[in-house]
Structure formats: C-alpha cells, structure tokens
Protein backbone atom coordinates (compact mmCIF):
# COMPACT_ATOMS: atom_id res chain seq x y z
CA UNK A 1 -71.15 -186.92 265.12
CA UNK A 2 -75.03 -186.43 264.56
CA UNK A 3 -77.05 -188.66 266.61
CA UNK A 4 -77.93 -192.34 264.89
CA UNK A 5 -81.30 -192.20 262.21
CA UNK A 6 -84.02 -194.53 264.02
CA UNK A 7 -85.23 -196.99 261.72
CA UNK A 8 -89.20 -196.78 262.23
CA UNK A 9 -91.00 -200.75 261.41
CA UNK A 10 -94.42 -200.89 262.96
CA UNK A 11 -94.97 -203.84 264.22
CA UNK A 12 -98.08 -205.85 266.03
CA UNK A 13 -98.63 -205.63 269.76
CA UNK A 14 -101.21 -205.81 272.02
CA UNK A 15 -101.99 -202.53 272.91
CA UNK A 16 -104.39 -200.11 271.35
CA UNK A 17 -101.74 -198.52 269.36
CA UNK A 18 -98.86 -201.08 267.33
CA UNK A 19 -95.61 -201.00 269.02
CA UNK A 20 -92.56 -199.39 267.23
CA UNK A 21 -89.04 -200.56 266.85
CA UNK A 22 -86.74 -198.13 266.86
CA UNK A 23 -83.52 -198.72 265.52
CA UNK A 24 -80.34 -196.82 267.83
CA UNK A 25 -76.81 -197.51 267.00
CA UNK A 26 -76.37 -201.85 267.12
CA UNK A 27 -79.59 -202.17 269.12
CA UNK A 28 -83.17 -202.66 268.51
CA UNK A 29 -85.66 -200.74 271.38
CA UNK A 30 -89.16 -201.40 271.40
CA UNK A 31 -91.73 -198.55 272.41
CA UNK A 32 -94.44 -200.01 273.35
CA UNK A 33 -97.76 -197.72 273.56
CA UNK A 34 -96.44 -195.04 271.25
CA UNK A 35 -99.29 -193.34 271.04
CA UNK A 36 -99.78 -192.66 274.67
CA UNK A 37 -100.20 -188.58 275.06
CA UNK A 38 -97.44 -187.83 277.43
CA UNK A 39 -98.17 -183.80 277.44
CA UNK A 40 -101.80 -183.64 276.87
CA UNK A 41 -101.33 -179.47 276.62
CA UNK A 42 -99.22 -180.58 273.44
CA UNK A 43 -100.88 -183.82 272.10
CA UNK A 44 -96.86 -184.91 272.44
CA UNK A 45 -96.64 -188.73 273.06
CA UNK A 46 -94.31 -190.65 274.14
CA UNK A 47 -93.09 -191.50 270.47
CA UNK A 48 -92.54 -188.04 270.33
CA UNK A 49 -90.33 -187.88 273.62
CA UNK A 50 -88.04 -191.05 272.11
CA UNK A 51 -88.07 -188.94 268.75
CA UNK A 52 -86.71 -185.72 270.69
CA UNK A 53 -84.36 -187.49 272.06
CA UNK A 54 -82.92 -189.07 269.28
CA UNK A 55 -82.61 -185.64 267.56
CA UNK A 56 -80.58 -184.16 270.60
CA UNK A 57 -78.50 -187.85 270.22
CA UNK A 58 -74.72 -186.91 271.63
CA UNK A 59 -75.88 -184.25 273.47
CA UNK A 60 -77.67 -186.06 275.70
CA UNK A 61 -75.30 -188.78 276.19
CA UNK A 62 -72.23 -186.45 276.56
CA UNK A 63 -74.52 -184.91 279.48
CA UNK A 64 -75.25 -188.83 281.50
CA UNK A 65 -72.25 -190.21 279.91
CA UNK A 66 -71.06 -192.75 282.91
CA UNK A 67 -72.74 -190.88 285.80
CA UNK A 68 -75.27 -192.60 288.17
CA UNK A 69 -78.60 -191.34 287.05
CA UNK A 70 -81.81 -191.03 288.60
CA UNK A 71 -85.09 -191.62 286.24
CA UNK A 72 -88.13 -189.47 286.86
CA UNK A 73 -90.88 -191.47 284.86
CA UNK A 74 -94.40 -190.77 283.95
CA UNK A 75 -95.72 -194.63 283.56
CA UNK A 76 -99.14 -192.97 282.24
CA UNK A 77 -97.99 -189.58 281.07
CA UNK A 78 -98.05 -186.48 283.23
CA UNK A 79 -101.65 -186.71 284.57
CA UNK A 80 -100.99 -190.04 285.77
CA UNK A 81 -97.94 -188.63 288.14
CA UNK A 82 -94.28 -189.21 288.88
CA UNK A 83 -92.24 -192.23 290.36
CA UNK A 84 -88.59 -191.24 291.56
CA UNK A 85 -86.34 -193.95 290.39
CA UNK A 86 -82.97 -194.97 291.39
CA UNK A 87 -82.97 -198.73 291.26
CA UNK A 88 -83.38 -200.02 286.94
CA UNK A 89 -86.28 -201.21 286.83
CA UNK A 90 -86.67 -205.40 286.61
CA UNK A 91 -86.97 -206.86 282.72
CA UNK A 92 -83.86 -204.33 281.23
CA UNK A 93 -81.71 -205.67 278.60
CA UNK A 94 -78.59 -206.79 279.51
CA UNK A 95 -76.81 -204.14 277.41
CA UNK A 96 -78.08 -201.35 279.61
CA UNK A 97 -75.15 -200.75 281.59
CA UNK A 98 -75.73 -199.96 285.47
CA UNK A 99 -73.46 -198.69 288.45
CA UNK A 100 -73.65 -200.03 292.14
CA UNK A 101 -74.03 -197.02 294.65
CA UNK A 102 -74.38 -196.92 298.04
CA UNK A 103 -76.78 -194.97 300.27
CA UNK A 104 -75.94 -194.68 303.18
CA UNK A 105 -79.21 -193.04 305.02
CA UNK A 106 -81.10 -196.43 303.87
CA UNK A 107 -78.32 -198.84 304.25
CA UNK A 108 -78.74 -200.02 300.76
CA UNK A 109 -76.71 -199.90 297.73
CA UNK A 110 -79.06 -199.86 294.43
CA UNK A 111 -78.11 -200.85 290.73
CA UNK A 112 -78.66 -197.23 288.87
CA UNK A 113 -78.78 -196.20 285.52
CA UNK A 114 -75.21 -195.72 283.43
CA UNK A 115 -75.65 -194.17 280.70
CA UNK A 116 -73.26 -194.88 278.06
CA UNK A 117 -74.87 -195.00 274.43
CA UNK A 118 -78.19 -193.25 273.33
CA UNK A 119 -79.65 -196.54 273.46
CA UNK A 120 -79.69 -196.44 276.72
CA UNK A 121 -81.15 -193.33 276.67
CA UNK A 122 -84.02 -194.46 274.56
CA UNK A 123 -84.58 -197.68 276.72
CA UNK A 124 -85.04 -195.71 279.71
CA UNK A 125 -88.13 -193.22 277.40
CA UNK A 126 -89.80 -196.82 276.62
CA UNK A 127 -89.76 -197.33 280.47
CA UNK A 128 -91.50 -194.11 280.80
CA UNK A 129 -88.70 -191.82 281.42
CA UNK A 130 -88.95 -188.37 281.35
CA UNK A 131 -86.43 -186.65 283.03
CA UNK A 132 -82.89 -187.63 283.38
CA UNK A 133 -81.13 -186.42 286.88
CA UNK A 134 -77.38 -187.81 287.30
CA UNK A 135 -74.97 -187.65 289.73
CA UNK A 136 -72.10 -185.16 289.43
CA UNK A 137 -69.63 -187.53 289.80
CA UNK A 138 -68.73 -190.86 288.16
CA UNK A 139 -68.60 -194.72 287.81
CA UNK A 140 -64.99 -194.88 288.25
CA UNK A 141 -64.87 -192.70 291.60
CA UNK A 142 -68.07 -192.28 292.84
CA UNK A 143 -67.57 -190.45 295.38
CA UNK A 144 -65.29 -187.65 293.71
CA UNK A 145 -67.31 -185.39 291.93
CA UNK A 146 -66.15 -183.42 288.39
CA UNK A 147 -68.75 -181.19 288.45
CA UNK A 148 -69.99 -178.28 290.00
CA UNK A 149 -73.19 -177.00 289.81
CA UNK A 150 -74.05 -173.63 290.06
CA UNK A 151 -77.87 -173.44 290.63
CA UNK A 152 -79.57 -170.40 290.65
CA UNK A 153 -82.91 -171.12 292.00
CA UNK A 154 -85.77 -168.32 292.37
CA UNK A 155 -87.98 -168.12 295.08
CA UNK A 156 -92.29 -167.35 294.32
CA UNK A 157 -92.01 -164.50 293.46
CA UNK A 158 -88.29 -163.43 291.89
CA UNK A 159 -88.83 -161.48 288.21
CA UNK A 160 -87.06 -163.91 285.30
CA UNK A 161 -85.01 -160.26 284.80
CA UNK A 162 -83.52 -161.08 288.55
CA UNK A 163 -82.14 -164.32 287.21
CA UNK A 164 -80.44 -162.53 284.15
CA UNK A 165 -78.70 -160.12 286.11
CA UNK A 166 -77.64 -162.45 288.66
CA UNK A 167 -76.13 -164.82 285.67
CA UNK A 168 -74.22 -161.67 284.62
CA UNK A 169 -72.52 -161.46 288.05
CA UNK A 170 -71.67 -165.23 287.96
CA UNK A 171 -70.16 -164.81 285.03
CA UNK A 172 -68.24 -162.31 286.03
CA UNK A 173 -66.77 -164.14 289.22
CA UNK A 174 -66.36 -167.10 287.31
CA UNK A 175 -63.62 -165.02 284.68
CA UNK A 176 -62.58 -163.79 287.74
CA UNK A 177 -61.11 -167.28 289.06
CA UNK A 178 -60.79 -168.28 285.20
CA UNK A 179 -63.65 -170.66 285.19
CA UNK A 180 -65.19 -171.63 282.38
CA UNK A 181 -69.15 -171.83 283.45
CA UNK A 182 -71.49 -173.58 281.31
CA UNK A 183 -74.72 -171.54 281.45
CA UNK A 184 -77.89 -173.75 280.77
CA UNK A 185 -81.92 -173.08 281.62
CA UNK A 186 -82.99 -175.76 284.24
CA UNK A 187 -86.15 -176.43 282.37
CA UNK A 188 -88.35 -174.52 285.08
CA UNK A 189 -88.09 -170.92 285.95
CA UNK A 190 -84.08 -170.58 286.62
CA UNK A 191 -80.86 -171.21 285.29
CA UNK A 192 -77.76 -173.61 286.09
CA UNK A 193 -74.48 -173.11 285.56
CA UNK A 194 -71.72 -176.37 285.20
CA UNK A 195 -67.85 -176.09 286.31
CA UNK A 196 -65.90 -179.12 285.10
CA UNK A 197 -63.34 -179.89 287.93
CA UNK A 198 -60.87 -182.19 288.60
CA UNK A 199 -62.00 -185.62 291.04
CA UNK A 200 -59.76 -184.51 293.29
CA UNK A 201 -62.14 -183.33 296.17
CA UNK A 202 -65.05 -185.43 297.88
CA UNK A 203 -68.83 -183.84 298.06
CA UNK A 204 -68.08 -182.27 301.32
CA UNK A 205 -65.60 -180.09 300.27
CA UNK A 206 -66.91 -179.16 296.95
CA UNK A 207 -69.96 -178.33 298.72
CA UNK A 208 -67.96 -175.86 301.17
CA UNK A 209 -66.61 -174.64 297.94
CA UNK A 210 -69.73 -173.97 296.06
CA UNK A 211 -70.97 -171.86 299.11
CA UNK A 212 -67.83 -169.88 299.49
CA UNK A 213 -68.83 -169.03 295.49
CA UNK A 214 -72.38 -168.31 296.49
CA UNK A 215 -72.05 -166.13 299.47
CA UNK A 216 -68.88 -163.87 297.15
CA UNK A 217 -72.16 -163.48 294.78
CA UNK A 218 -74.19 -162.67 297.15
CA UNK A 219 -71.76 -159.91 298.45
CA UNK A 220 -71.77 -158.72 294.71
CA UNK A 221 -75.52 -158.54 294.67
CA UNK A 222 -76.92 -158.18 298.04
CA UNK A 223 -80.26 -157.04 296.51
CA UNK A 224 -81.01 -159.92 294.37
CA UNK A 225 -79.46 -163.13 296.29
CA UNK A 226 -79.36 -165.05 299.06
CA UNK A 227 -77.80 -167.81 300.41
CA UNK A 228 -79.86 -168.36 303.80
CA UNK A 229 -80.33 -172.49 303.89
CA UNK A 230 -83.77 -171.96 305.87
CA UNK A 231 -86.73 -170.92 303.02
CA UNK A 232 -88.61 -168.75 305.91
CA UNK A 233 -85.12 -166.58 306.04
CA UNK A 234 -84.92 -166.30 302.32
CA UNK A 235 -86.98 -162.68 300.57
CA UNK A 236 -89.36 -164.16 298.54
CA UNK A 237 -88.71 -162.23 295.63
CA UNK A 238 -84.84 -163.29 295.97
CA UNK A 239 -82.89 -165.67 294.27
CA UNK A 240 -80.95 -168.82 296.28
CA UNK A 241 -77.80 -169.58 295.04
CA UNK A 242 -78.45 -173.40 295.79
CA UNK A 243 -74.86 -174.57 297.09
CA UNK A 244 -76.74 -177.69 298.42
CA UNK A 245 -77.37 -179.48 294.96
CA UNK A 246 -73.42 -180.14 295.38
CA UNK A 247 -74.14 -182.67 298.28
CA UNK A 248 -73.48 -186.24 297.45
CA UNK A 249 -76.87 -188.02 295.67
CA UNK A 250 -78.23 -184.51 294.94
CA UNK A 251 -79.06 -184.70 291.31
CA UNK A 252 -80.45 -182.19 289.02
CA UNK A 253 -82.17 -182.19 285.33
CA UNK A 254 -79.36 -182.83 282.79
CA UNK A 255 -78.92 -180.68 279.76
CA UNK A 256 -81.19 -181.98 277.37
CA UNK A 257 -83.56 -183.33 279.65
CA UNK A 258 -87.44 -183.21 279.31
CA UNK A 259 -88.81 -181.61 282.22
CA UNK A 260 -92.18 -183.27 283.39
CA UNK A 261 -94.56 -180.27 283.22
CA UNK A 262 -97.06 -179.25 280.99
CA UNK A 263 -95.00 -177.27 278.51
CA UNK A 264 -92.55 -180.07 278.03
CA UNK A 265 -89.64 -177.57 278.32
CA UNK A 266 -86.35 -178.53 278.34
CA UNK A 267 -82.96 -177.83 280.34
CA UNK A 268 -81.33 -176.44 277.49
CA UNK A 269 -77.44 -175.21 277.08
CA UNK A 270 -76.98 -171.62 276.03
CA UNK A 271 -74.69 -168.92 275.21
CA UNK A 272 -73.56 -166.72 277.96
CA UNK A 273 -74.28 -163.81 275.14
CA UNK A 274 -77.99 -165.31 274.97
CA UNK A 275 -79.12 -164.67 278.66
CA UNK A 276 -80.39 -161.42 278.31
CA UNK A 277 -82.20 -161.69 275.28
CA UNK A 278 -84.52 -165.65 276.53
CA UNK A 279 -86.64 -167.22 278.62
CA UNK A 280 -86.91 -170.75 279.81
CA UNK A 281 -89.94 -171.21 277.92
CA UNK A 282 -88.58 -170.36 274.72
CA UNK A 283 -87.06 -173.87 275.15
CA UNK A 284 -89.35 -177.18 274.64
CA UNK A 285 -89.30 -180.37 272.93
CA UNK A 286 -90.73 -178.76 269.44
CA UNK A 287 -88.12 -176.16 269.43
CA UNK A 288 -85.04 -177.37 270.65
CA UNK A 289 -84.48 -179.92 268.04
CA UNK A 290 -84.32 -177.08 265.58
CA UNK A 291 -81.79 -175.16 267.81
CA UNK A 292 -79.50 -178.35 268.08
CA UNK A 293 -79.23 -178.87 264.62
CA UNK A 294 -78.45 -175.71 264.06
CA UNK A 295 -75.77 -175.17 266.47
CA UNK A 296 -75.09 -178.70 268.22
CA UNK A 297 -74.54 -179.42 271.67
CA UNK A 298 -73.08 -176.30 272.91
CA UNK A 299 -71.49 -177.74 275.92
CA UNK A 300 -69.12 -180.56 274.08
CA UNK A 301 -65.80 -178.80 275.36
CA UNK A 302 -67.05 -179.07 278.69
CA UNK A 303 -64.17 -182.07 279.48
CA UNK A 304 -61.26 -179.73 277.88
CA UNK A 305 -61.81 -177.13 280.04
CA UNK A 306 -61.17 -178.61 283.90
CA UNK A 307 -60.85 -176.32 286.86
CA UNK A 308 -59.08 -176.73 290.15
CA UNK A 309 -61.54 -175.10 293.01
CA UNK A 310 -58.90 -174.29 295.41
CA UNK A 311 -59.06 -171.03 295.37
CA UNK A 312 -62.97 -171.40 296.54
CA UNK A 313 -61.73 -173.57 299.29
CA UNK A 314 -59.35 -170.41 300.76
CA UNK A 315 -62.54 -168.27 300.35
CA UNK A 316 -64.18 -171.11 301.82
CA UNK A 317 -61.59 -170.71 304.88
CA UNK A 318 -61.84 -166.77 304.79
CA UNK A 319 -65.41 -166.63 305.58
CA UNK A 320 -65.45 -169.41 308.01
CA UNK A 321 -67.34 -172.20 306.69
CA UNK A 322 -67.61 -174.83 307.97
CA UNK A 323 -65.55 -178.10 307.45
CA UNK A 324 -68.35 -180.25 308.23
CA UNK A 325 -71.32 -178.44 305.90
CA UNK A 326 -74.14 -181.20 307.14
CA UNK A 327 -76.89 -179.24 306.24
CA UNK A 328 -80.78 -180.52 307.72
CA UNK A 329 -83.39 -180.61 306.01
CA UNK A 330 -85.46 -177.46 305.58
CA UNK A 331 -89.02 -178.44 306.38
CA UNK A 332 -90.36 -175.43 304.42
C-alpha cells in the first residue's frame, strides 16, 4: 500500500511563512513554520522533511510500528542543536498513541512515542522531529525484545571498504545459523544489520547473544574487527561490532530515518547484493524517495522471517560470557 497523498491548503498563521495542513490518512496535521531551513547545506525545510516522509509512508511506520521511540528534534533546524526526547511533548493530539516505560536509573516511567499510523509520524516532524530512534522491543512486552541489532560501527579512522568486507562476513555467519539479516546504512559512516527474533528472551540475554555473534566475527576477521568495550583498547582504524546497542533503552536510527547532519542522509534498507557497489552518502532525503518508489520498503518481510537465537546463547556459553553482561560506561 503506497503511503497516503497529503492534501496541501495553505492556510493563515502567525508566523513569517503561512502554516500548511497536511492531510495523512483520517487526520489533519498542521506544520507550522514550513518554511524554516532545516539543512541549510540543502535549503531543505522542514516542509520538505514532512514531504520525505510521507513519500517513504509504510516504510517508516512498518520500521516504529508499536515500539517505544525516542525523538531527536531540531526545534530551530540543525544550527540551532538537538534535544533528546523521550517524554511526548505537552499540547499532542489525543490520537497520538503513547506507551508507559519505565527507567529504572531515574526512577521514572515517561509517556513515549507509539507509533502506529504515519500520522503520527508526521505529528512528531511538526514538533521538530528529525530522527526517529525506537526501542527493539514492544508495547505489548516491553521488556522482550524482537529484534536484534547488528551494528557495525567504525572507529576515526576505518576505510568505508572495511565496513563492506566486514558486512560480507556477517552475512556469511548469519546463513550460517540461517538468519535472515536485514542489511541497512545507519545514516552516518556504517552499516546495521536487523534479526527479527522471537520475544522470548529479555535484553540481558539477547545482549550475551549479540556478543557471542560479534566476537565469532571477530574470529573470522581478526584484522578488521573488534569487540573490546573500552574505545582506548579498540585500533582506530577497526571496526566495533557494537553488541551494546542490544541493552534495554539503547535505541538506534530507524530505517527511514533522517539523520540530523548536514547532508540530511538517511538510514536506508539495502540489498545484501548492493554493499559492495554504495556508500552511505549515496542515500539522502532527495534521493531516497526515488529509490522507494522504485523498489518499496525493502525490509516488509522482516515479521515472516523470525529467528530463535539459541544457538548464539550456546556460543554465548562456549566462550564464557558472562550471564550478567552489565557493561559501564566507557568514558572515552
């Protein structure tokens, strides 16, 4: 199903530019300030952010469908800086559906973001939202993720090339186990992979899971990867197989997601056959719309294709790791 046609009225407002109603599914959002230059290297504004998002419609929903999501907004664009947001913001309609969650360093529980319809989606652009980061699990069992995340992160100074060849060898442990990994650019310089799994497990042990993965690729590829937690231990030219982003409230750019730097990239899905031949800058709000209407949202079977990590957990047990994985933080 292609994403819902916004219906474009200008009306009157008070700022410098008219507001715009856009029209999404059986609800009316407002953008005020449509004008507002959100990429200045671009000229893109945030009209143009709502208008990328409509065109990537179901696959951004499919990607925050029901998870807890964090919003990274830009309230004046990207020279005006960030603001981290877990709690929705005061004023939302009541139609924007939410999820309790805990947090237990804080002692608070906080009313996030639920995405269920690309209204919701579009909302959260009029209140400035840029990036979308959910959780990896869902509303209905919070803490029992379905996904894991395969992050490969490089450090200063790893080549892109690194990255390519170390996608190859996660591909090829992932057939191994038969896996079926969703490959997708993270929107800055390296790539994530998504495992749909059963919510069978709690963070801690997918965690233990995900590093039993990363240390058998690191084996496979000693000269590329590592999996040291402390940055000072890792080569800077090396790529971290970031185990960590499984940990409970560890969230990470969804596919589809704007990514709030200059070149307005985008975490984009892509074909495991496509690796060699990109780069995560091909990817951007002005050319991904293209892409998705060419080929749509290449990671819709993601739910049909569920994997039970087990066998990571007797690797897991083989190399000793820990039961308890509480990791500190690096201060690097």
């Amino acid at each position: 199903m292609s994403a819902p046609a916004a219906n474009l009225d200008r009306v009157a407002g008070k700022s410098t530019s008219p507001a715009v109603e856009l029209t999404v599914g059986e609800h009316t959002v407002r953008i005020s300030n449509p004008d507002r230059v959100y990429f200045p290297e671009l000229g893109a504004t945030k009209l143009d952010l709502a208008q990328y998002y409509l065109s990537v419609g179901d696959g951004i929903v499919n990607a925050l469908r029901d998870r807890p999501c964090m919003m990274h907004r830009f309230p004046k664009g990207l020279p005006g800086g960030k603001v981290h947001q877990k709690r929705l913001p005061r004023g939302a309609p009541d139609w924007v559906p939410t999820v309790n969650v805990y947090f237990p360093r804080y002692g608070r529980t906080a009313d996030e973001l639920c995405v269920e319809k690309l209204a919701d989606v579009i909302w959260a652009v009029q209140m400035s939202t840029v990036e979308f980061h959910p959780w990896n699990s869902r509303r209905f069992d919070i803490e029992r993720p379905d996904e894991w995340r395969i992050d490969l992160d490089p450090m200063p100074d790893c080549p892109w090339p690194r990255v390519q060849r170390v996608a190859g060898v996660v591909h090829e442990v992932l057939d191994e186990l038969g896996a079926v990994g969703w490959p997708k650019t993270s929107g800055g310089k390296g790539l994530h992979v998504y495992v749909r799994i059963a919510p069978e497990y709690g963070f801690a042990e997918l965690r233990r899971a995900a590093l039993a993965f990363a240390r058998e690729v690191e084996r496979r590829a000693p000269a590329d990867v590592t999996t040291a937690w402390w940055r000072r231990d890792r080569d800077p030219a090396a790529l971290f197989v970031d185990y960590n982003q499984n940990a409970r409230d560890h969230t990470i750019a969804a596919a589809y997601s704007v990514r709030g730097i200059e070149a307005a990239t985008v975490s984009t899905p892509v074909r495991w056959d496509e690796i060699d031949d990109i780069h995560p800058r091909d990817f951007t709000i002005e050319t991904v719309p293209g892409r998705y209407a060419a080929l749509g949202d290449l990671q819709a079977g993601i739910d049909a294709a569920v994997f039970d990590i087990a066998p990571l957990l007797e690797w897991a047990d083989r190399d000793d790791v820990p039961v308890d994985l509480d990791l500190p933080e690096d201060p690097d």
